[in-house]
N, C-alpha and C. Protein backbone atom coordinates (compact mmCIF):
# COMPACT_ATOMS: atom_id res chain seq x y z
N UNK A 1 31.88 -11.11 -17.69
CA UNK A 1 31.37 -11.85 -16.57
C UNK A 1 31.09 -13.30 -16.98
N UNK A 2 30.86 -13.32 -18.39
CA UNK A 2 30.15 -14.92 -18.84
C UNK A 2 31.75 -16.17 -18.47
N UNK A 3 32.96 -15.55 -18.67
CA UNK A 3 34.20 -16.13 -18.37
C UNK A 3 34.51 -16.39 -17.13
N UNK A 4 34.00 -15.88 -16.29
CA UNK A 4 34.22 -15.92 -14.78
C UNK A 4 33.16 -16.62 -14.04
N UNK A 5 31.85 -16.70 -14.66
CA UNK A 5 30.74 -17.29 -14.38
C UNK A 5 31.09 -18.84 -14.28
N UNK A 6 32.02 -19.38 -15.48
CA UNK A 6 32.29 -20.35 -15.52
C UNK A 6 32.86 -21.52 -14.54
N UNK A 7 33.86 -20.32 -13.71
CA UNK A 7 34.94 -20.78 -12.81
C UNK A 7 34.05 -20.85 -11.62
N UNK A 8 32.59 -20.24 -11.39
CA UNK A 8 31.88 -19.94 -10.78
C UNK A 8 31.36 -21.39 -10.29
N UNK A 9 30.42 -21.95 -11.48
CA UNK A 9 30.15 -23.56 -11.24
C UNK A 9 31.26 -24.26 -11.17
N UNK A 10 32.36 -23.79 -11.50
CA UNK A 10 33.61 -25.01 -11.04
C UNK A 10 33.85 -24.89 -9.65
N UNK A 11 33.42 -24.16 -8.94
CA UNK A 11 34.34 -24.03 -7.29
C UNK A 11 32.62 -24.13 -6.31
N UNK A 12 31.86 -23.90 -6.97
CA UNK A 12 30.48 -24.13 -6.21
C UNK A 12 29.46 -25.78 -6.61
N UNK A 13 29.54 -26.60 -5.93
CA UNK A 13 29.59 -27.89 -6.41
C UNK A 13 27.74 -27.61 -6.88
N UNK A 14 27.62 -28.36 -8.35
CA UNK A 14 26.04 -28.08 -8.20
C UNK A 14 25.66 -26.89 -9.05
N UNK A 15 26.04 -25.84 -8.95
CA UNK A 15 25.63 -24.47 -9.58
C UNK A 15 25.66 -24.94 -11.03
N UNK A 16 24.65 -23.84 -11.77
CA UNK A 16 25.13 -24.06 -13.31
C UNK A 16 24.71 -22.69 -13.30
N UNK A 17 25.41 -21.86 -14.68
CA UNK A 17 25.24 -20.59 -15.17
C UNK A 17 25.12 -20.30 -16.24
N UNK A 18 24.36 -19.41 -16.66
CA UNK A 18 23.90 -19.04 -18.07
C UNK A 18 24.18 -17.61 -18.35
N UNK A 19 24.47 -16.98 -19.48
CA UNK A 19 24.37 -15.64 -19.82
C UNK A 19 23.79 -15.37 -21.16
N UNK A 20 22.50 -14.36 -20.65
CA UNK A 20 21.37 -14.57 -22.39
C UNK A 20 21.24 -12.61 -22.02
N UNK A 21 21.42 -12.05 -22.99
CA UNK A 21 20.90 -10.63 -22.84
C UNK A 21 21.95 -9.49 -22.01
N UNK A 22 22.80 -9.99 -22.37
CA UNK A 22 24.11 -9.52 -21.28
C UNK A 22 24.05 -9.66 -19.67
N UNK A 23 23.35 -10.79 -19.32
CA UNK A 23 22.66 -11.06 -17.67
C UNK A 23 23.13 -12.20 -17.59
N UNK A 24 24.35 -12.00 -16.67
CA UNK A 24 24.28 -13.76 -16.18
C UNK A 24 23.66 -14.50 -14.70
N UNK A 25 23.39 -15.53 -15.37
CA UNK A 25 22.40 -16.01 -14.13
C UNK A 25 23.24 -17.25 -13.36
N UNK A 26 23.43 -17.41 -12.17
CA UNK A 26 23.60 -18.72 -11.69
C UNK A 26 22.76 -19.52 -10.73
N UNK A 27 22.67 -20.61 -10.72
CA UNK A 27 21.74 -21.06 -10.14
C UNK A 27 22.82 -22.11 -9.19
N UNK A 28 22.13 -21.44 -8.11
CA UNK A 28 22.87 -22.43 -7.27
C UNK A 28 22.60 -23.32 -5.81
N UNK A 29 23.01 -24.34 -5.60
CA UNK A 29 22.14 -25.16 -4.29
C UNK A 29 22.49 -24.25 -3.23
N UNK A 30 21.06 -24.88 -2.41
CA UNK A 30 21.23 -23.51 -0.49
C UNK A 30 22.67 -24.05 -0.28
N UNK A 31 23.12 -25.11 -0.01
CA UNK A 31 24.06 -24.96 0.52
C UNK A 31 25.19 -24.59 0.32
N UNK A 32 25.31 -23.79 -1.49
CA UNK A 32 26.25 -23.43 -2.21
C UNK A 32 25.98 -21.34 -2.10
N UNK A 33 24.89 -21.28 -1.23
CA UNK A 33 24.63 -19.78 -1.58
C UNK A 33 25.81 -18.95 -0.96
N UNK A 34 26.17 -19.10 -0.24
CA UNK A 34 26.81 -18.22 0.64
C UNK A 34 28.15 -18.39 0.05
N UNK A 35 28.56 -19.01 -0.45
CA UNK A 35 30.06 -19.11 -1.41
C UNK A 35 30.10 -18.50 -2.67
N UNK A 36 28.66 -19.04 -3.40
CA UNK A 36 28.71 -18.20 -4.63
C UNK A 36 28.91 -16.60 -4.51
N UNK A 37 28.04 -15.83 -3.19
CA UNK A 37 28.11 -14.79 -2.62
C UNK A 37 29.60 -13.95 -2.60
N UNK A 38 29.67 -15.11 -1.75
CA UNK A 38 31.18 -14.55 -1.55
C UNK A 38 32.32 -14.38 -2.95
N UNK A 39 32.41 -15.58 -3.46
CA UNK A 39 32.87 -15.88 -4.64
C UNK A 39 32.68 -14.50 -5.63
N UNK A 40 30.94 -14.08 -5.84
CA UNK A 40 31.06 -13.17 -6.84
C UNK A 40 31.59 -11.76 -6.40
N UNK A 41 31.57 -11.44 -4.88
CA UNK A 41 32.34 -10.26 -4.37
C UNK A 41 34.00 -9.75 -4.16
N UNK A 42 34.38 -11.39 -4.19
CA UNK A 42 35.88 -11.24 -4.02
C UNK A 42 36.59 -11.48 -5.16
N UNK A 43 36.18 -12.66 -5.77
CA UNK A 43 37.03 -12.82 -7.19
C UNK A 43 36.54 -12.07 -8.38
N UNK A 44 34.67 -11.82 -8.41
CA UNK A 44 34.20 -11.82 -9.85
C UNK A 44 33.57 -9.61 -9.38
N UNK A 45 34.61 -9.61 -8.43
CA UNK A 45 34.29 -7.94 -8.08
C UNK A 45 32.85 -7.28 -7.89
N UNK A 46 31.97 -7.90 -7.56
CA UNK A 46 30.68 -8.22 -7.37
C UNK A 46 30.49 -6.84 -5.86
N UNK A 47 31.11 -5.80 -5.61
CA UNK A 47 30.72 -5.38 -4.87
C UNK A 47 29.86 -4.38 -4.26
N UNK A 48 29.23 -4.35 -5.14
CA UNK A 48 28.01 -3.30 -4.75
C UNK A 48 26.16 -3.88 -5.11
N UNK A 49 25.90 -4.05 -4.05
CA UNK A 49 24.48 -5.02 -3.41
C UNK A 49 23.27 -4.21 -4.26
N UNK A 50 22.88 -4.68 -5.12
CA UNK A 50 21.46 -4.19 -5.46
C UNK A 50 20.46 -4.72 -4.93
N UNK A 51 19.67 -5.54 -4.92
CA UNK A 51 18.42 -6.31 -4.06
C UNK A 51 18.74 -7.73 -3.63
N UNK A 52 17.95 -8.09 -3.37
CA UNK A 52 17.42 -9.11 -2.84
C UNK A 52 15.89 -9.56 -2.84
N UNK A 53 15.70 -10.56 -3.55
CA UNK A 53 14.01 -10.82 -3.87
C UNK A 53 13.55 -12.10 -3.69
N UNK A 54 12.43 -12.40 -3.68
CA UNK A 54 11.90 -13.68 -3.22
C UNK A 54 10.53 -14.11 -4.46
N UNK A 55 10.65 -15.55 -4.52
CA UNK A 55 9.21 -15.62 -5.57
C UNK A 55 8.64 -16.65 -4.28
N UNK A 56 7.24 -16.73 -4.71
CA UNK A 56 7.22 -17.42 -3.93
C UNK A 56 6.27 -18.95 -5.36
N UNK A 57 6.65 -19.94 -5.01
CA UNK A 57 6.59 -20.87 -5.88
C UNK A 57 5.18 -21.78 -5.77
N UNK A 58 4.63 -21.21 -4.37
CA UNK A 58 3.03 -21.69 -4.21
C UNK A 58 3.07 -23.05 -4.64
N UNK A 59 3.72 -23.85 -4.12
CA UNK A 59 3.89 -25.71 -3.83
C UNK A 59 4.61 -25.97 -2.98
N UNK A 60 4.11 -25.81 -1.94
CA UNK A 60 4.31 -26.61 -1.14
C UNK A 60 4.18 -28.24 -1.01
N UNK A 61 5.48 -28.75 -0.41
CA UNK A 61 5.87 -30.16 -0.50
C UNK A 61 6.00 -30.84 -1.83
N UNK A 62 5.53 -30.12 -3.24
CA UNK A 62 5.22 -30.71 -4.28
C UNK A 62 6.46 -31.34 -5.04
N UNK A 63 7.98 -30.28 -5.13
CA UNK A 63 8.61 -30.72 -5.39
C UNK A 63 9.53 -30.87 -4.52
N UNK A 64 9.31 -30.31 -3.30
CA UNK A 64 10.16 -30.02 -2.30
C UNK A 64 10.80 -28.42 -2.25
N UNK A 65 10.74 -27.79 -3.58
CA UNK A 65 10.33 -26.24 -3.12
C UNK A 65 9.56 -25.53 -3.20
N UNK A 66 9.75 -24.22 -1.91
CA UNK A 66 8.80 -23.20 -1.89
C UNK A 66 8.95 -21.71 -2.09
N UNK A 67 10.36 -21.59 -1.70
CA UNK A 67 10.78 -20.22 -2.28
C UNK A 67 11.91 -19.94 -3.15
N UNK A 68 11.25 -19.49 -4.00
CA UNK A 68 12.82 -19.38 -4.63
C UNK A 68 13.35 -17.66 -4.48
N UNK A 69 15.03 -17.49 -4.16
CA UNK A 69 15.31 -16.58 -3.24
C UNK A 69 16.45 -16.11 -4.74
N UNK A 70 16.66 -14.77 -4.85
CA UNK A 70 17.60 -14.13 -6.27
C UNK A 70 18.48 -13.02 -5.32
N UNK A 71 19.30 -12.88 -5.92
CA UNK A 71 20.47 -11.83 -5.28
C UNK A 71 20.80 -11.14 -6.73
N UNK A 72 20.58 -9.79 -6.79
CA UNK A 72 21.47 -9.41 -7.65
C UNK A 72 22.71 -8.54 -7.30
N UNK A 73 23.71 -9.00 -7.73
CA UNK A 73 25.14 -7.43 -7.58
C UNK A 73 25.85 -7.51 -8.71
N UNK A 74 26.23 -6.03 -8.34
CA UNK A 74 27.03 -5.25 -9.52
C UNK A 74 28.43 -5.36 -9.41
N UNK A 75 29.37 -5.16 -10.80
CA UNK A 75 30.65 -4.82 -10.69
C UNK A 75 30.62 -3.46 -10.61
N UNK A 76 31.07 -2.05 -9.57
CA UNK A 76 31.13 -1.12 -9.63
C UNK A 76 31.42 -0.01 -11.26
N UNK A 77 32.71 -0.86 -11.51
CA UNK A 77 33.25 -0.28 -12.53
C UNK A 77 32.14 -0.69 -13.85
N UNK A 78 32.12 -2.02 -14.36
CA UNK A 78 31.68 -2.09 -15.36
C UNK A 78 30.47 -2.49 -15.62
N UNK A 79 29.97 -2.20 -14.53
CA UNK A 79 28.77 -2.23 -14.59
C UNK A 79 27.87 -3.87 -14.74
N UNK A 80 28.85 -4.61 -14.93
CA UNK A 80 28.44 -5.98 -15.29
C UNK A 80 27.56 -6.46 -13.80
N UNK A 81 26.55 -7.14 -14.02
CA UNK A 81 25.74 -7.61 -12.85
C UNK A 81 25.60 -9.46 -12.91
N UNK A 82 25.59 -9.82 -11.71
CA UNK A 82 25.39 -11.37 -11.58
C UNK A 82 24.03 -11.34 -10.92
N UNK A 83 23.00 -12.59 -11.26
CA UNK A 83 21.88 -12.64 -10.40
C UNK A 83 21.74 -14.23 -10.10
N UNK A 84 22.09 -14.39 -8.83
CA UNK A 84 22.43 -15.46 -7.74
C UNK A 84 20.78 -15.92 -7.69
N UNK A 85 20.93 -17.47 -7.94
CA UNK A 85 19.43 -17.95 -7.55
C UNK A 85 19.40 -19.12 -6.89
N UNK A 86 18.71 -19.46 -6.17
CA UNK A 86 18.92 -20.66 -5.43
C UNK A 86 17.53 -21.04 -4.65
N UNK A 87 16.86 -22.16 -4.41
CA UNK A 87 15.73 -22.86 -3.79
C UNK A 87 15.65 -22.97 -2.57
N UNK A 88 14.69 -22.40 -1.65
CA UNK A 88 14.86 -23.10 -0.24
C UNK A 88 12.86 -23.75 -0.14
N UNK A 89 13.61 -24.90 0.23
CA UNK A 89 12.05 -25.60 0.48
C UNK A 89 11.54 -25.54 2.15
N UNK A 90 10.54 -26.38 2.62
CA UNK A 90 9.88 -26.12 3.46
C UNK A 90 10.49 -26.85 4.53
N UNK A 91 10.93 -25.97 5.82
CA UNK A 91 12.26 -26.54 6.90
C UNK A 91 13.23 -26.20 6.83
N UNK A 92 13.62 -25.65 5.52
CA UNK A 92 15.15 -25.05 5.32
C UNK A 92 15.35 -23.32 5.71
N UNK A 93 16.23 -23.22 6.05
CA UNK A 93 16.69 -21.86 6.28
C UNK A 93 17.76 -21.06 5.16
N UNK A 94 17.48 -19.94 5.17
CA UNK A 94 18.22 -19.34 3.78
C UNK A 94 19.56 -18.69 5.30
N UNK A 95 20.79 -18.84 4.49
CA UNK A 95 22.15 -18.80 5.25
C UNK A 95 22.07 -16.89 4.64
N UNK A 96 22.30 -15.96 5.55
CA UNK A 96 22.72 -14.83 5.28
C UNK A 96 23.94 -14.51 4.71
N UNK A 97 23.44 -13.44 3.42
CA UNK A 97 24.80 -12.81 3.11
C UNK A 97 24.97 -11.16 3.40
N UNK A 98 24.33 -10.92 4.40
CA UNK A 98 24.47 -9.44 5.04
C UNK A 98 26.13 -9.33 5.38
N UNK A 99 26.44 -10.28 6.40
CA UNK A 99 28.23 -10.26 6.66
C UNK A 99 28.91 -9.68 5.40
N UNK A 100 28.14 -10.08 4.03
CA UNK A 100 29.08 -9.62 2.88
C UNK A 100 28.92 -8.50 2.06
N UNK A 101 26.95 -8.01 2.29
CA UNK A 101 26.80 -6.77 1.97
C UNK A 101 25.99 -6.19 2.95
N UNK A 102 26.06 -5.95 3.80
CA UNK A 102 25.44 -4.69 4.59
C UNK A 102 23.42 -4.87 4.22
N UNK A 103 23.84 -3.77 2.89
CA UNK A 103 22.44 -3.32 2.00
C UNK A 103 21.77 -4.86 2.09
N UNK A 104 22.07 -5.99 2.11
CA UNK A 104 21.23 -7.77 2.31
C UNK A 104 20.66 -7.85 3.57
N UNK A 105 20.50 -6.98 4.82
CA UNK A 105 20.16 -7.44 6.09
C UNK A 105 18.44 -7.32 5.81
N UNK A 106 18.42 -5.79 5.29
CA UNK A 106 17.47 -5.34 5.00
C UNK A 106 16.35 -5.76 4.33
N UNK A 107 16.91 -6.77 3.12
CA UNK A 107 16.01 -7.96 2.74
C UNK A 107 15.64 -8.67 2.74
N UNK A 108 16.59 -9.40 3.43
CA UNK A 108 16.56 -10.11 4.19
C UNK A 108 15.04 -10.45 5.28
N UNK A 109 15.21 -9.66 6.16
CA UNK A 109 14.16 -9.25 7.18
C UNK A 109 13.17 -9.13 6.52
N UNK A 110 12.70 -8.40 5.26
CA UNK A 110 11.35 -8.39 5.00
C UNK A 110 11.33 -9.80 4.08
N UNK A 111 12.12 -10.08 3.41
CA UNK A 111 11.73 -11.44 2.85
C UNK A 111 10.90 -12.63 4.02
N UNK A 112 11.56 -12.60 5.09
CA UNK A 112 11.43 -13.40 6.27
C UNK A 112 9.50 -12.80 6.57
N UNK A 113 9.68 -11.82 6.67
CA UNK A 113 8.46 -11.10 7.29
C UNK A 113 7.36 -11.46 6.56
N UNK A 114 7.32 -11.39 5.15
CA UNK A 114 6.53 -11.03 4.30
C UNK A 114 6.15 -12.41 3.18
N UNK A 115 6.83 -13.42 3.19
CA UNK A 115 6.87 -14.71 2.67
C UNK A 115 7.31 -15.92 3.68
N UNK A 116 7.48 -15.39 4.88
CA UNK A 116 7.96 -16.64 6.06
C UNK A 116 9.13 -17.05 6.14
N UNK A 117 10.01 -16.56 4.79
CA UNK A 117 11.27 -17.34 4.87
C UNK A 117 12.21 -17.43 6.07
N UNK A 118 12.57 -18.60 6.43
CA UNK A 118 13.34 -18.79 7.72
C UNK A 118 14.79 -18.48 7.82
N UNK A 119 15.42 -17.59 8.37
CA UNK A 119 16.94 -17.23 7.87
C UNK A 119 17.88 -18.10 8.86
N UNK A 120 18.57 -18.53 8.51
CA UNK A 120 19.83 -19.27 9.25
C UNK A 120 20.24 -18.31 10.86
N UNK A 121 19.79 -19.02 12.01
CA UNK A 121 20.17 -18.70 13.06
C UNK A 121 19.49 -17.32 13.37
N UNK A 122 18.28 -16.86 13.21
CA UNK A 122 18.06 -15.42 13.49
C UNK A 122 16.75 -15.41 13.39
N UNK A 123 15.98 -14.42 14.22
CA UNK A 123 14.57 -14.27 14.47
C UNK A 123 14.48 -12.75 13.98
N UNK A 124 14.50 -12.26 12.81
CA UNK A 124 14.51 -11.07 12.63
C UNK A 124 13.59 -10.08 13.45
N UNK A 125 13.58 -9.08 13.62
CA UNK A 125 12.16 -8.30 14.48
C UNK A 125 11.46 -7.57 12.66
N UNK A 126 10.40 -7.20 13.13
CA UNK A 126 9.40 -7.05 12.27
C UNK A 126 9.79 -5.53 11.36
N UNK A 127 9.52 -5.64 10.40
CA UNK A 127 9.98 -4.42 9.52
C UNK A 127 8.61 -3.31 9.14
N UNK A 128 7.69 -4.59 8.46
CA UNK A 128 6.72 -3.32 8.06
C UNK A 128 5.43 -3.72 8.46
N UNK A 129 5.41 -4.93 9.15
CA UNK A 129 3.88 -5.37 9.57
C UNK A 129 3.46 -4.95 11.10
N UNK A 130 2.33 -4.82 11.86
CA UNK A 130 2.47 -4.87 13.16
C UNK A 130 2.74 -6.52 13.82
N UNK A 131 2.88 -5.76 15.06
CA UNK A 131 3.52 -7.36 15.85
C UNK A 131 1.90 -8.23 16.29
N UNK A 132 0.81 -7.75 16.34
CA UNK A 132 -0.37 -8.38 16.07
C UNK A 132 -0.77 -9.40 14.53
N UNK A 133 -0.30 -8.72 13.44
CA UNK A 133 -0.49 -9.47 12.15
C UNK A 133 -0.11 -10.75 12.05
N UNK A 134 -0.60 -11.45 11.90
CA UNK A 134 -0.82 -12.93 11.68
C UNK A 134 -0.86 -13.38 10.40
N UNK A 135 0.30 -14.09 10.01
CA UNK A 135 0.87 -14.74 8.63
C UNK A 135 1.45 -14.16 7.79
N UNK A 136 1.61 -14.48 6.64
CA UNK A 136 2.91 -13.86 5.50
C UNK A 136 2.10 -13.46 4.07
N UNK A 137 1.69 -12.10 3.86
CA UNK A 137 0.60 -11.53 2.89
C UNK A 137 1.39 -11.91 2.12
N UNK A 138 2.49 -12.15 1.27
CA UNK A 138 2.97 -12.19 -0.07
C UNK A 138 2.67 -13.34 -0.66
N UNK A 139 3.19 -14.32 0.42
CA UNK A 139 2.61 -15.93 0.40
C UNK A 139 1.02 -16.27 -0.44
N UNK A 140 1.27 -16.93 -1.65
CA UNK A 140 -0.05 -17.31 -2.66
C UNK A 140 -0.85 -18.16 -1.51
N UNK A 141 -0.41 -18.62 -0.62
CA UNK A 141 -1.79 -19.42 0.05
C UNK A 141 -2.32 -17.95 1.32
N UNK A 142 -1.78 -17.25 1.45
CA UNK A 142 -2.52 -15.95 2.07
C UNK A 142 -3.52 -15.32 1.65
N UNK A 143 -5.09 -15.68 2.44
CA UNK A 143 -5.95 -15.84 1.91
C UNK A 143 -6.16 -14.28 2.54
N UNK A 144 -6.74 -13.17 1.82
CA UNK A 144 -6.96 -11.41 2.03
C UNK A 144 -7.84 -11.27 2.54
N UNK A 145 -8.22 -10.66 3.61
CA UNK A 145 -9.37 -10.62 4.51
C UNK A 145 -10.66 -9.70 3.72
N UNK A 146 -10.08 -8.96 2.81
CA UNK A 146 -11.16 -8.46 1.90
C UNK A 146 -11.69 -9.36 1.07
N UNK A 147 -11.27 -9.94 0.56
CA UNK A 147 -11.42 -11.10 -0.02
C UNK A 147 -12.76 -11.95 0.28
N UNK A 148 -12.61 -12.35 1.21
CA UNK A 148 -13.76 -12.86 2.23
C UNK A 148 -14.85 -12.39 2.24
N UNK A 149 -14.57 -11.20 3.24
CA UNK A 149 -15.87 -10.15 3.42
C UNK A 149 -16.82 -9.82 2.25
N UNK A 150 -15.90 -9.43 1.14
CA UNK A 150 -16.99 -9.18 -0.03
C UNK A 150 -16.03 -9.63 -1.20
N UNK A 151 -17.37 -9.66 -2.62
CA UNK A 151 -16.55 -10.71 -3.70
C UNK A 151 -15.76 -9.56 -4.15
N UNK A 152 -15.07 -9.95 -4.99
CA UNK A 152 -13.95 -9.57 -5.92
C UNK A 152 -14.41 -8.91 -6.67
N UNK A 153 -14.41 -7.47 -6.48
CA UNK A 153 -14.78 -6.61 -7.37
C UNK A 153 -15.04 -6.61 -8.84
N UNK A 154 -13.86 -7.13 -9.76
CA UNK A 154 -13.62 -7.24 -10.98
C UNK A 154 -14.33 -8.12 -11.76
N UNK A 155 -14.18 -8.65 -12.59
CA UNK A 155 -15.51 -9.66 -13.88
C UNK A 155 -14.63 -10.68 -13.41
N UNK A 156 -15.59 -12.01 -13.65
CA UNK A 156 -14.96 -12.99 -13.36
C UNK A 156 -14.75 -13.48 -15.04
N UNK A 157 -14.37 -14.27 -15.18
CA UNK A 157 -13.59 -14.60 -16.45
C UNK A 157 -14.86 -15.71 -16.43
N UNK A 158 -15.09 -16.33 -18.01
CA UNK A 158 -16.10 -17.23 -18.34
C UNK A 158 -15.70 -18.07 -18.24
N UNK A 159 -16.49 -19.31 -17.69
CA UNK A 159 -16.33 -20.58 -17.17
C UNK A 159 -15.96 -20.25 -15.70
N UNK A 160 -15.84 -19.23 -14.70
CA UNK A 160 -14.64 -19.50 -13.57
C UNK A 160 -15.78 -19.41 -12.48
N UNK A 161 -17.39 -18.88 -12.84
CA UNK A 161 -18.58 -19.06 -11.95
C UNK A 161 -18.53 -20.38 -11.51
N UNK A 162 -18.22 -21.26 -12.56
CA UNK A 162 -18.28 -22.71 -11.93
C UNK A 162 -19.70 -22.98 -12.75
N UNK A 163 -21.12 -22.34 -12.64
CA UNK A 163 -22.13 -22.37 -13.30
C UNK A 163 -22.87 -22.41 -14.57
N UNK A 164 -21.57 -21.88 -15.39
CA UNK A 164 -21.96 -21.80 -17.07
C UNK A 164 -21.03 -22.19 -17.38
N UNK A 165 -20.79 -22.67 -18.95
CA UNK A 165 -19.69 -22.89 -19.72
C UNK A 165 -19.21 -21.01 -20.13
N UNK A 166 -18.11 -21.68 -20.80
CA UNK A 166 -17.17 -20.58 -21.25
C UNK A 166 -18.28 -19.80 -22.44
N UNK A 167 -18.37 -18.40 -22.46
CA UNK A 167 -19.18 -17.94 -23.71
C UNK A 167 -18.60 -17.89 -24.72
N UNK A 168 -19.12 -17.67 -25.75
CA UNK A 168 -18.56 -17.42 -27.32
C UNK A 168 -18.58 -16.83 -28.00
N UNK A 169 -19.45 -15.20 -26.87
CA UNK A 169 -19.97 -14.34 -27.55
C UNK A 169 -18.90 -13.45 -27.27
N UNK A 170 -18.77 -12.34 -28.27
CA UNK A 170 -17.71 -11.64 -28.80
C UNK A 170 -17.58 -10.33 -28.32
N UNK A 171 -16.74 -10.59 -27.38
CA UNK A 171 -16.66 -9.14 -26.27
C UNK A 171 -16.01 -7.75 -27.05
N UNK A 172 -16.76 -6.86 -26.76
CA UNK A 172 -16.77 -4.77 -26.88
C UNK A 172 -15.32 -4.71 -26.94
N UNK A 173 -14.68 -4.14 -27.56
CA UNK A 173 -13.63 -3.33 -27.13
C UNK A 173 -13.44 -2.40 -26.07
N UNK A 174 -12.12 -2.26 -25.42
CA UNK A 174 -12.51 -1.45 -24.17
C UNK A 174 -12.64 -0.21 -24.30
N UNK A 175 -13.76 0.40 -23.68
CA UNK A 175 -14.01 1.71 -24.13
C UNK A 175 -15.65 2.61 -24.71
N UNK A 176 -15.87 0.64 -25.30
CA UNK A 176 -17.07 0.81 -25.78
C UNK A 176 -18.23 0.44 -25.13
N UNK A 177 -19.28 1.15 -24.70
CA UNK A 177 -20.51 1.02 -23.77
C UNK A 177 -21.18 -0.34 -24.29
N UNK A 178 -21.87 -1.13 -23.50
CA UNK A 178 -22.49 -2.36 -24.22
C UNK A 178 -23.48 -1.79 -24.30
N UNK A 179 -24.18 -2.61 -25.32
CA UNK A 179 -25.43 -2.00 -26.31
C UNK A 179 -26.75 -1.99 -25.80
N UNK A 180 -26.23 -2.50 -24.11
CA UNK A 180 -28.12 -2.55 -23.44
C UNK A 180 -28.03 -0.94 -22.62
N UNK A 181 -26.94 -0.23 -23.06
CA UNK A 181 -26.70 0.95 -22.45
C UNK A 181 -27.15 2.15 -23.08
N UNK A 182 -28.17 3.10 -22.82
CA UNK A 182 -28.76 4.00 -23.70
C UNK A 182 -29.79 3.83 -24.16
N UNK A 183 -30.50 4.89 -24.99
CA UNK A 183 -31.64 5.17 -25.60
C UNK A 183 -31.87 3.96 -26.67
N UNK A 184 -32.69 3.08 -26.70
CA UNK A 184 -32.78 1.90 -27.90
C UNK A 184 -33.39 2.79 -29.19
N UNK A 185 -33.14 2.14 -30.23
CA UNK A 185 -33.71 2.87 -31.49
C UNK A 185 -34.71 3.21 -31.82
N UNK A 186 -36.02 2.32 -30.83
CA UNK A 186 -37.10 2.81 -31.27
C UNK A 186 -37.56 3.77 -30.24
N UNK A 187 -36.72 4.17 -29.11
CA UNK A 187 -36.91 5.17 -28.49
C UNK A 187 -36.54 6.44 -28.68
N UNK A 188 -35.57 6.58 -29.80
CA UNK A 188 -35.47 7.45 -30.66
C UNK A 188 -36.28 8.37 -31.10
N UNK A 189 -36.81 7.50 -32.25
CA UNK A 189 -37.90 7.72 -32.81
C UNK A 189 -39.15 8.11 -32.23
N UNK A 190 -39.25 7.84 -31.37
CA UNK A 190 -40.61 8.64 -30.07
C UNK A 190 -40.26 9.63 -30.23
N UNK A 191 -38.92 10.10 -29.69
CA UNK A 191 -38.98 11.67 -29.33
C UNK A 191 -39.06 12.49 -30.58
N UNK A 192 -39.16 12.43 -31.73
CA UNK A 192 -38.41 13.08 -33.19
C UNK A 192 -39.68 13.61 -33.50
């Protein structure tokens, strides 16, 4: 695949590709997605659709992107896999490649649902949220309504009260009870 990858950035203006770990990666502009797509299904035998995934990059306007969107597919036979990557920032629409695999509609739609992403020409209907839910839970600025209501269960990390500096004192291993826990030593000795 790393030989074919090549011809890959030659016919997709923009793309560049790497192969580290027997995984090749290409990275390629929105407006190059839907060719690379095609490209890795028809020439580089790319035909069988494994996922479709979304990060979400939590900067908005900063560099001008916000999601970054991955495709992976397989060569049936040899198993060799390509994983398609490409940026869509805030206003842009990600161009569908369902027309080319079926199994992409599907991720499509919840990517949309679940991170906001806007798909080229289409208002998907809702997959796993109700039609009352309001905003995109995956999304890092999606603030959790539990969240709110009550604090965060877990320890907060030192310094992150905002109120003390960082400590220096030398935390238990996990597992081990802290030492204000139990009978003290000279309560011991009472009972004996």
């Amino acid at each position: 695949m790393g030989a074919a990858s090549a011809e890959l950035a030659q016919r997709v203006p923009g793309a560049q590709t790497r192969t580290a770990f027997g995984q090749t990666t290409a990275h390629v502009p929105l407006d190059g997605w839907v060719a690379a797509a095609r490209f890795a299904r028809d020439e580089l035998g790319c035909a069988a659709f494994d996922w479709l995934g979304v990060e979400d990059a939590g900067r908005p306007g900063a560099s001008g992107s916000r999601h970054a969107v991955l495709l992976h597919v397989l060569h049936p036979e040899t198993k060799d896999g390509l994983l398609l990557r490409t940026e869509v920032a805030d206003g842009e629409e990600l161009p569908s490649v369902a027309g080319l695999w079926a199994g992409a509609a599907w991720h499509e739609r919840e990517a949309a649902e679940m991170f906001g992403l806007a798909l080229a020409g289409q208002r998907p209907a809702r997959l796993l949220l109700p039609d009352s839910f309001a905003g995109h839970p995956l999304r890092k600025d999606f603030v959790l309504a539990s969240r709110v209501v009550r604090p965060w269960p877990g320890r907060l990390e030192p310094g992150e009260d905002g109120t003390s500096a960082p400590s220096r004192r030398r935390a238990a291993p996990p597992g081990v009870p802290d030492p204000s826990w139990g009978p003290r030593p000279e309560q011991e000795d009472d009972r004996g």
